[in-house]
PDB file of N, CA and C in Angstrom:
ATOM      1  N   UNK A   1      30.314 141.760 115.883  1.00  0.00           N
ATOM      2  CA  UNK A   1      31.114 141.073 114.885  1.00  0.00           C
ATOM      3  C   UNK A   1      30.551 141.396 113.503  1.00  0.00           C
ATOM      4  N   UNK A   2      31.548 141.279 112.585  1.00  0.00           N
ATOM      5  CA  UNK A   2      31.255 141.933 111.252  1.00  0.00           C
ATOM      6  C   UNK A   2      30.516 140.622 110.219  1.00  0.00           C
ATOM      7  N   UNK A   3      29.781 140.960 109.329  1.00  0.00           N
ATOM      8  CA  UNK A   3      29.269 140.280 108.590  1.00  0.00           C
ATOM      9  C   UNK A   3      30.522 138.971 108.124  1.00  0.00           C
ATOM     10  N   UNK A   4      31.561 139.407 107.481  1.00  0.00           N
ATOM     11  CA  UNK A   4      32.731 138.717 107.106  1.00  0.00           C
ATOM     12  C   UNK A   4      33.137 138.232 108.056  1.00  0.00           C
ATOM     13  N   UNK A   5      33.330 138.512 109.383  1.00  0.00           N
ATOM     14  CA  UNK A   5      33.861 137.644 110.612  1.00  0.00           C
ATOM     15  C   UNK A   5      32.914 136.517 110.921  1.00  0.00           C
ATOM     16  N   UNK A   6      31.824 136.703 110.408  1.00  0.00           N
ATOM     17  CA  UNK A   6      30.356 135.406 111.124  1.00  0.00           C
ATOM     18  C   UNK A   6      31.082 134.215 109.661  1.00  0.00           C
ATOM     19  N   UNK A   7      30.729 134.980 108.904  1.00  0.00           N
ATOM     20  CA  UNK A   7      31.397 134.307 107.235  1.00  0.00           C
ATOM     21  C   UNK A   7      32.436 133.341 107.510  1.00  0.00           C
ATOM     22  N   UNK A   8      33.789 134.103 108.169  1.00  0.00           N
ATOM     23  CA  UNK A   8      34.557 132.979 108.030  1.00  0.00           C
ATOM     24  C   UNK A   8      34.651 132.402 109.419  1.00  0.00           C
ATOM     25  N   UNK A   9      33.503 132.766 110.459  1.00  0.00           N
ATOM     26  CA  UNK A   9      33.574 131.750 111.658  1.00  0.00           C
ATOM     27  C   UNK A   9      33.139 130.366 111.030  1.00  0.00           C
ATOM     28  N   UNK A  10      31.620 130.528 110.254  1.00  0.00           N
ATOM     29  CA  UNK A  10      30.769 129.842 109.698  1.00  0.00           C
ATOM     30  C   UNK A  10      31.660 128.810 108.801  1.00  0.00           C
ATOM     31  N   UNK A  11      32.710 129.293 107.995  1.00  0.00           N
ATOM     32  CA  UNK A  11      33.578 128.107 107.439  1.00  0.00           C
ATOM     33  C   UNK A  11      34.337 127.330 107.891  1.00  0.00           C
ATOM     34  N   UNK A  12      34.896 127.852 109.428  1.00  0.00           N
ATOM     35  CA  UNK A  12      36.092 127.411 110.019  1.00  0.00           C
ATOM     36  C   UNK A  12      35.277 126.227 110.391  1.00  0.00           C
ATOM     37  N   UNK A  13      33.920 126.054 110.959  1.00  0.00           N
ATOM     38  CA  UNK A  13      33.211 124.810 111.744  1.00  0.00           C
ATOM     39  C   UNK A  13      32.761 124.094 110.151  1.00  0.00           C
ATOM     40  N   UNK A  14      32.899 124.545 109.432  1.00  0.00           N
ATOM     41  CA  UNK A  14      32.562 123.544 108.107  1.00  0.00           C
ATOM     42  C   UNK A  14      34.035 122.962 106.865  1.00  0.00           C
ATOM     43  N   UNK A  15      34.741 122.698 108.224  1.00  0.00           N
ATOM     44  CA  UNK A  15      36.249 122.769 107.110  1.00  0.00           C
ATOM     45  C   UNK A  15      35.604 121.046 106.348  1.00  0.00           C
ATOM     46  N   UNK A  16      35.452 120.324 107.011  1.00  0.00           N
ATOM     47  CA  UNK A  16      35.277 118.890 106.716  1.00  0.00           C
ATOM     48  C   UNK A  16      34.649 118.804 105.535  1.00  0.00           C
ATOM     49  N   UNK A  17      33.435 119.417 105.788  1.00  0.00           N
ATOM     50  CA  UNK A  17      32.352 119.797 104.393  1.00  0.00           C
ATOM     51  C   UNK A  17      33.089 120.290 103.662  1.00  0.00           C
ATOM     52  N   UNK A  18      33.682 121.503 103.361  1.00  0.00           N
ATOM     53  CA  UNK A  18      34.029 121.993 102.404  1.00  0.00           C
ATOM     54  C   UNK A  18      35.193 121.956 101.640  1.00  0.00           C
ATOM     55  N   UNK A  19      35.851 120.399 102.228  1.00  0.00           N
ATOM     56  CA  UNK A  19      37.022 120.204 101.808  1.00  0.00           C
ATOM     57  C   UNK A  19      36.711 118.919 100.963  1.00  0.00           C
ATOM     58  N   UNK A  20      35.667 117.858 101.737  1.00  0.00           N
ATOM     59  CA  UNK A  20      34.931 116.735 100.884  1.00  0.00           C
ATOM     60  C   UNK A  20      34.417 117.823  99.545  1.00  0.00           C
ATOM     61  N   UNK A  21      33.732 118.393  99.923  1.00  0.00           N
ATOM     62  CA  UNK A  21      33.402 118.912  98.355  1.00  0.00           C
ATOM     63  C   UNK A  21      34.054 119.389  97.542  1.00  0.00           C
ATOM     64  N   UNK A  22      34.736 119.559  97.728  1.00  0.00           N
ATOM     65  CA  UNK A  22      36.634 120.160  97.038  1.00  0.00           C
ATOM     66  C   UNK A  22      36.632 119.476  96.187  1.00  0.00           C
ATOM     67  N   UNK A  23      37.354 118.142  97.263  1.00  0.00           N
ATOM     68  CA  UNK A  23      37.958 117.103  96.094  1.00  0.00           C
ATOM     69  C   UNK A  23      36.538 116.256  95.277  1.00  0.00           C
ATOM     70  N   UNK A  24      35.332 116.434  95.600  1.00  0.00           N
ATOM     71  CA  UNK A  24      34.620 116.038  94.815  1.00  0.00           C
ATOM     72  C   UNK A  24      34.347 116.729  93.610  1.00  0.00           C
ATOM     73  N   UNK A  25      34.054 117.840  93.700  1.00  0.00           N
ATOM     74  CA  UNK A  25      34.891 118.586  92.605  1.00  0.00           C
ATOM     75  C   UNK A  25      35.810 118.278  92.156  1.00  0.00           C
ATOM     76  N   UNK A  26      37.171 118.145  92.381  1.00  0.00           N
ATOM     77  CA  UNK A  26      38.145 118.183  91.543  1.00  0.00           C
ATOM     78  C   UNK A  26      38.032 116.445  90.474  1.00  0.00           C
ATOM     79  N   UNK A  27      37.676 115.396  91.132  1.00  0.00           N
ATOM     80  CA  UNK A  27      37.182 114.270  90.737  1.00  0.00           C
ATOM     81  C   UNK A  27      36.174 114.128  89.757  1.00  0.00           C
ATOM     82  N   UNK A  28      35.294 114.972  89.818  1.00  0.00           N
ATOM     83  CA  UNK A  28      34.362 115.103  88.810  1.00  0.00           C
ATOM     84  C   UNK A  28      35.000 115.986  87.597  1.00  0.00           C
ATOM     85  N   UNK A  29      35.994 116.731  88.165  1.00  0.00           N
ATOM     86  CA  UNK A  29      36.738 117.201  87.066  1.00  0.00           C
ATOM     87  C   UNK A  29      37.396 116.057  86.045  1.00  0.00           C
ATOM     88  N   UNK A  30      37.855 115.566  86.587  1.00  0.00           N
ATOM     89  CA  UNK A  30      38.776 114.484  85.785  1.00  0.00           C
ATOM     90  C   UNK A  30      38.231 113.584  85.193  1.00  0.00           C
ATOM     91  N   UNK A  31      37.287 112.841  85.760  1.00  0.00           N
ATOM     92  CA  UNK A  31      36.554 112.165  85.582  1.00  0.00           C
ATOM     93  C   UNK A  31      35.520 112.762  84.219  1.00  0.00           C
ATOM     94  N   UNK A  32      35.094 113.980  84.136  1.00  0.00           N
ATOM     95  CA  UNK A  32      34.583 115.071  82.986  1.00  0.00           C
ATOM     96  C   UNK A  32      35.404 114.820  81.782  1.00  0.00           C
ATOM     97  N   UNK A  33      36.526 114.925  82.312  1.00  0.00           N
ATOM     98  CA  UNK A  33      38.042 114.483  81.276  1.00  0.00           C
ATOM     99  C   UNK A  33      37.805 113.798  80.321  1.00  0.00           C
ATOM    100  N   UNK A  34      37.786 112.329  80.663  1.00  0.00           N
ATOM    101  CA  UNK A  34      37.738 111.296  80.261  1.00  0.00           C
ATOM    102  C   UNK A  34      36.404 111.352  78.972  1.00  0.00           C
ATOM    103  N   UNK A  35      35.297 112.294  78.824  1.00  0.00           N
ATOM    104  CA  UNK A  35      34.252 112.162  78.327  1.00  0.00           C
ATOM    105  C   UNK A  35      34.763 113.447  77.142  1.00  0.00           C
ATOM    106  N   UNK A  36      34.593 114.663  77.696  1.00  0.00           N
ATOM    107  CA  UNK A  36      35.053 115.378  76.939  1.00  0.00           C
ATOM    108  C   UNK A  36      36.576 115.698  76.639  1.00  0.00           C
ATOM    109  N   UNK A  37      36.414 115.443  74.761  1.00  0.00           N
ATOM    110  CA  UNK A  37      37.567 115.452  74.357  1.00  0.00           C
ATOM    111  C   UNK A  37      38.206 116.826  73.736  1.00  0.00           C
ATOM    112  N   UNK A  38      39.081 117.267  73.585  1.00  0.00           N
ATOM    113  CA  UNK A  38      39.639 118.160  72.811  1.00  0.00           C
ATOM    114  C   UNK A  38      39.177 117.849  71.531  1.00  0.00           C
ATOM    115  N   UNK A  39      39.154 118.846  70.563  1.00  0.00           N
ATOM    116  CA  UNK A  39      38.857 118.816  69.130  1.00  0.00           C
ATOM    117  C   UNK A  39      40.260 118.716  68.140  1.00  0.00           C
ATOM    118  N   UNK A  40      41.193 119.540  68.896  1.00  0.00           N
ATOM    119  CA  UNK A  40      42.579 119.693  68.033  1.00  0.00           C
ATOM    120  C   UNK A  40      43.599 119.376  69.365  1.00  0.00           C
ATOM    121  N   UNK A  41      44.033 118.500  69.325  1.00  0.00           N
ATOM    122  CA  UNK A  41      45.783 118.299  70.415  1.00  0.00           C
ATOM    123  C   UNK A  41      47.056 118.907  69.886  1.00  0.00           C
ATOM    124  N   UNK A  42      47.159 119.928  70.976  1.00  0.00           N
ATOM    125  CA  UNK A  42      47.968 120.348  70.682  1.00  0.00           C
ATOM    126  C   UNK A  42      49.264 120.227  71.134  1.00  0.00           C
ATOM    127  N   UNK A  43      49.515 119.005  71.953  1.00  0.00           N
ATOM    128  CA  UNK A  43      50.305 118.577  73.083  1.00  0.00           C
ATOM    129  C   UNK A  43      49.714 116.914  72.693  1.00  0.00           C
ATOM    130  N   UNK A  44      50.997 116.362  72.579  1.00  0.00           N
ATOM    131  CA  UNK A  44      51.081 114.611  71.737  1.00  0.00           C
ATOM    132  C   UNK A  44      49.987 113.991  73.528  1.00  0.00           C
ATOM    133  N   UNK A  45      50.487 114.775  74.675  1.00  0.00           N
ATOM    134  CA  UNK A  45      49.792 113.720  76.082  1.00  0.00           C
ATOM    135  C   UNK A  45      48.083 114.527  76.198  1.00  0.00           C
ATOM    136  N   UNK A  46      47.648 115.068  75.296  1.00  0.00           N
ATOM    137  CA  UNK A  46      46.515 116.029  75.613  1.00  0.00           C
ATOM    138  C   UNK A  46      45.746 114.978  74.672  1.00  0.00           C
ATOM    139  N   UNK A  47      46.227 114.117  74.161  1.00  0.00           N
ATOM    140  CA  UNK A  47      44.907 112.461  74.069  1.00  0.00           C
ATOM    141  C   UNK A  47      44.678 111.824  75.251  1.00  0.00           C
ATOM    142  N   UNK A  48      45.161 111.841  75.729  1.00  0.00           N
ATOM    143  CA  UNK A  48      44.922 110.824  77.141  1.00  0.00           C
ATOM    144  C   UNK A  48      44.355 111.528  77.556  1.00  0.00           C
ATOM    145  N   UNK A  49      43.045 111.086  78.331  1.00  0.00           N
ATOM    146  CA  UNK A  49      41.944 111.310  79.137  1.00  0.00           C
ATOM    147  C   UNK A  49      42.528 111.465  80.779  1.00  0.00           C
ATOM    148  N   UNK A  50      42.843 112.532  81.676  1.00  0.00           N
ATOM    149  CA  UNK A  50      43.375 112.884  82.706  1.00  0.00           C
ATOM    150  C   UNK A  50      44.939 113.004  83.072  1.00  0.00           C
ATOM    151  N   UNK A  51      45.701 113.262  81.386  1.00  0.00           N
ATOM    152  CA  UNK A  51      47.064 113.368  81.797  1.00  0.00           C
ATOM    153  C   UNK A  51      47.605 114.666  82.625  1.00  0.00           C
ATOM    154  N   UNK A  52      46.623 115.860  82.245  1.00  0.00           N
ATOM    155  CA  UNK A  52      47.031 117.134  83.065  1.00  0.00           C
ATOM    156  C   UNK A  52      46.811 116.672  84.775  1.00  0.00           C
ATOM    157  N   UNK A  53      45.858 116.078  85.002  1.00  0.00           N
ATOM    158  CA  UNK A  53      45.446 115.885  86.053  1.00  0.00           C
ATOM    159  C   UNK A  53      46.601 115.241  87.274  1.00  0.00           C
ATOM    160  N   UNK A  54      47.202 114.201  86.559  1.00  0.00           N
ATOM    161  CA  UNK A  54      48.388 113.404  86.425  1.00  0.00           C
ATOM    162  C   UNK A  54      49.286 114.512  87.001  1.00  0.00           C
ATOM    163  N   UNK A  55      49.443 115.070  85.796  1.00  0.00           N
ATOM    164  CA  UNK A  55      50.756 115.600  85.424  1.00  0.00           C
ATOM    165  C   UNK A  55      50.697 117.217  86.799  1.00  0.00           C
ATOM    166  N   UNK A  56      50.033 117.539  87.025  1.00  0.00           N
ATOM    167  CA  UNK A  56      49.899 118.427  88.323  1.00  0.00           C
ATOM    168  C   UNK A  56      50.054 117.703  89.441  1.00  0.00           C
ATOM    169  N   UNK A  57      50.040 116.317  89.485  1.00  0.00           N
ATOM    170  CA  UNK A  57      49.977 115.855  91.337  1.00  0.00           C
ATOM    171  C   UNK A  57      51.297 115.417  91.434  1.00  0.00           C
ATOM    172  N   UNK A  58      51.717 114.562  89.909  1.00  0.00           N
ATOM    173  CA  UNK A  58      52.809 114.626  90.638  1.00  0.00           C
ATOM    174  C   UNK A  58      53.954 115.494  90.467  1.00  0.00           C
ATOM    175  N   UNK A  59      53.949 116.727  89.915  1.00  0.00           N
ATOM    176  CA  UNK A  59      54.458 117.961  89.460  1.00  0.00           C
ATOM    177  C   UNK A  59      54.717 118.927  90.769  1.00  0.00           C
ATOM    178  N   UNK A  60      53.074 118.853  91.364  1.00  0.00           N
ATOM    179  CA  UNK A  60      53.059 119.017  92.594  1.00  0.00           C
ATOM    180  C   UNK A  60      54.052 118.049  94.255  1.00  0.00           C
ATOM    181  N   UNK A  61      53.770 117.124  94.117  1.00  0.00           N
ATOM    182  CA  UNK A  61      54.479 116.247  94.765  1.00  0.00           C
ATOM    183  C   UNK A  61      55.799 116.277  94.782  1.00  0.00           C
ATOM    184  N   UNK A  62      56.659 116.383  93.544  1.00  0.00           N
ATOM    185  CA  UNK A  62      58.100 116.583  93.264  1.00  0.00           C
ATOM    186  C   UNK A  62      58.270 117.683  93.886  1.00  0.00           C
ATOM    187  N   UNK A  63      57.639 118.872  94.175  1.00  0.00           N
ATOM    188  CA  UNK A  63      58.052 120.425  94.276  1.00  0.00           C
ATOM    189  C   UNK A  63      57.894 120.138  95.930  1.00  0.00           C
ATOM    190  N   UNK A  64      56.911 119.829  96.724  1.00  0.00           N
ATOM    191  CA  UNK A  64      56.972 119.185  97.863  1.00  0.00           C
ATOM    192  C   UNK A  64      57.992 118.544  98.291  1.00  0.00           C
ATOM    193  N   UNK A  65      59.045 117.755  97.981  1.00  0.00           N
ATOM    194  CA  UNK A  65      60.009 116.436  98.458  1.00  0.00           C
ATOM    195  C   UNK A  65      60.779 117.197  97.790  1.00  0.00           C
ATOM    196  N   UNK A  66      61.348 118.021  97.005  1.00  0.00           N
ATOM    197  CA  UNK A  66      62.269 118.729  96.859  1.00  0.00           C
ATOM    198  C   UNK A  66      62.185 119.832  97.534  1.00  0.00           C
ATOM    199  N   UNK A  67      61.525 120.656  98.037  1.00  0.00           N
ATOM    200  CA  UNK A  67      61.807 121.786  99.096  1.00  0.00           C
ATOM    201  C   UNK A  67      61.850 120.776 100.654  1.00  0.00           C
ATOM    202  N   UNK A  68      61.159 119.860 100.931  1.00  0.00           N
ATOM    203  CA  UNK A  68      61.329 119.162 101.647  1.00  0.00           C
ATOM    204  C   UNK A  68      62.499 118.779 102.112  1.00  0.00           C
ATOM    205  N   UNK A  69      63.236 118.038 100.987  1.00  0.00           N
ATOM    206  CA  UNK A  69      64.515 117.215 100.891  1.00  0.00           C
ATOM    207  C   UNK A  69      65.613 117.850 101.094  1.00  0.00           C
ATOM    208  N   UNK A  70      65.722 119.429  99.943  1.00  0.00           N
ATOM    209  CA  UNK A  70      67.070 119.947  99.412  1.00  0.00           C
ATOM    210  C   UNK A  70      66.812 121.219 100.018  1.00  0.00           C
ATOM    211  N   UNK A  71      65.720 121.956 100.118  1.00  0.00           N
ATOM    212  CA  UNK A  71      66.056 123.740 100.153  1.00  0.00           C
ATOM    213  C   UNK A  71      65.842 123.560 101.746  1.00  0.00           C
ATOM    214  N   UNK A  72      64.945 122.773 102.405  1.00  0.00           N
ATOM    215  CA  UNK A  72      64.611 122.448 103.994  1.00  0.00           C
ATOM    216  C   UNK A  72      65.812 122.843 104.945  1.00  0.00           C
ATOM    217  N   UNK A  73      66.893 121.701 104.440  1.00  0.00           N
ATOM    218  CA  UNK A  73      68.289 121.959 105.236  1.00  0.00           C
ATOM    219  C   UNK A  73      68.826 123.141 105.039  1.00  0.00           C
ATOM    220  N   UNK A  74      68.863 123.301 103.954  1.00  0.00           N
ATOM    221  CA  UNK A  74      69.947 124.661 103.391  1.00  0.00           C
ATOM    222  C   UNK A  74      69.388 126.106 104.090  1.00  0.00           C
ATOM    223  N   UNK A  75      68.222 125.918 104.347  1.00  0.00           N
ATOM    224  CA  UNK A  75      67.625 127.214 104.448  1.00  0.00           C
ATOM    225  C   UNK A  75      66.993 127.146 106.472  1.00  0.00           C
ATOM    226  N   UNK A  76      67.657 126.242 106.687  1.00  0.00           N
ATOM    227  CA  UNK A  76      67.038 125.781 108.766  1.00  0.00           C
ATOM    228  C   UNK A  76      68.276 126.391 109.038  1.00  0.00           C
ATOM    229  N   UNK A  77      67.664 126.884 110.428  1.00  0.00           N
ATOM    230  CA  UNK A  77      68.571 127.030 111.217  1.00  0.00           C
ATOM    231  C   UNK A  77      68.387 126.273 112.444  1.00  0.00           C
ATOM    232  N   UNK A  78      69.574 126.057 113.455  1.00  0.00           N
ATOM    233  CA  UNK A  78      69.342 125.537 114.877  1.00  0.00           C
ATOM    234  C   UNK A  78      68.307 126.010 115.745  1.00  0.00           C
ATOM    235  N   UNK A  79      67.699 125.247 116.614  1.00  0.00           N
ATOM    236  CA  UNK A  79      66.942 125.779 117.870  1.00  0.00           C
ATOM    237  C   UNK A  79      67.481 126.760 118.330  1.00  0.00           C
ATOM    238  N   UNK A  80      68.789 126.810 118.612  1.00  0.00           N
ATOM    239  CA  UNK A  80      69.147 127.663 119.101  1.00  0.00           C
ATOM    240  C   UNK A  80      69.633 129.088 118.941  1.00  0.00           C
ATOM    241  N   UNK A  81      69.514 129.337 117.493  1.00  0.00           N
ATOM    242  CA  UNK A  81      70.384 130.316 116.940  1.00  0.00           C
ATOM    243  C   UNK A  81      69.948 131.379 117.416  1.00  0.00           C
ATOM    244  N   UNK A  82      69.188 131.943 117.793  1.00  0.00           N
ATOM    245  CA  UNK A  82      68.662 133.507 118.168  1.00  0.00           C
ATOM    246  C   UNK A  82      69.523 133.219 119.476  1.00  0.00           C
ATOM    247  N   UNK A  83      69.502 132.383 120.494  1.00  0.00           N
ATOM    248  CA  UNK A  83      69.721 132.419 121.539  1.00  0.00           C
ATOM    249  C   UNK A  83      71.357 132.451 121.720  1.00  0.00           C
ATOM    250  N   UNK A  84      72.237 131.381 120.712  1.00  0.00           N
ATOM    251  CA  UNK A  84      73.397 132.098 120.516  1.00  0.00           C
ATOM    252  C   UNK A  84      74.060 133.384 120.307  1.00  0.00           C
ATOM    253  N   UNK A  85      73.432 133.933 119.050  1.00  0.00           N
ATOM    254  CA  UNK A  85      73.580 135.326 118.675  1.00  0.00           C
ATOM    255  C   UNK A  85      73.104 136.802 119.542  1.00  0.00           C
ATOM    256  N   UNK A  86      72.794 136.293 120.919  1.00  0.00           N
ATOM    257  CA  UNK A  86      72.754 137.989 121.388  1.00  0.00           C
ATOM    258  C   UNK A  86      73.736 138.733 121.867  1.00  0.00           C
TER     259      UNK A  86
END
């Protein structure tokens, strides 16, 4: 086995770990936020201390429940369709 194959065996048994540290990261990001400020705003919501942060989850979230909701149906087909069509 190749150096890179031990690599990502070695991550697959550490998903837990390395996903807690993720979001601890990303938390300490925001949380960083709140302390350090911009010098010049250039965007009226870039005063608020974690509005990007905000503004990506649920930016993110909308794009989720709308492919979810609207493109999901439009774009499924039946269980059965291959099996119709031969």
């Amino acid at each position: 086995m190749s150096l890179f194959g031990m690599l990502l065996d070695w991550l697959r048994s550490k998903t837990g770990v390395l996903a807690a540290l993720f979001f601890l990261g990303l938390a300490g990001l925001v949380v960083a936020n709140v302390f350090i400020r911009p010098h010049h705003v250039e965007f009226v919501y870039d005063a608020y201390p974690g509005f990007w942060s905000l503004f990506g989850l649920v930016g993110g979230l909308a794009m989720v429940i709308i492919m979810k909701k609207i493109v999901q149906p439009m774009i499924s087909r039946g269980d059965d369709y291959y099996e119709r069509n031969r």
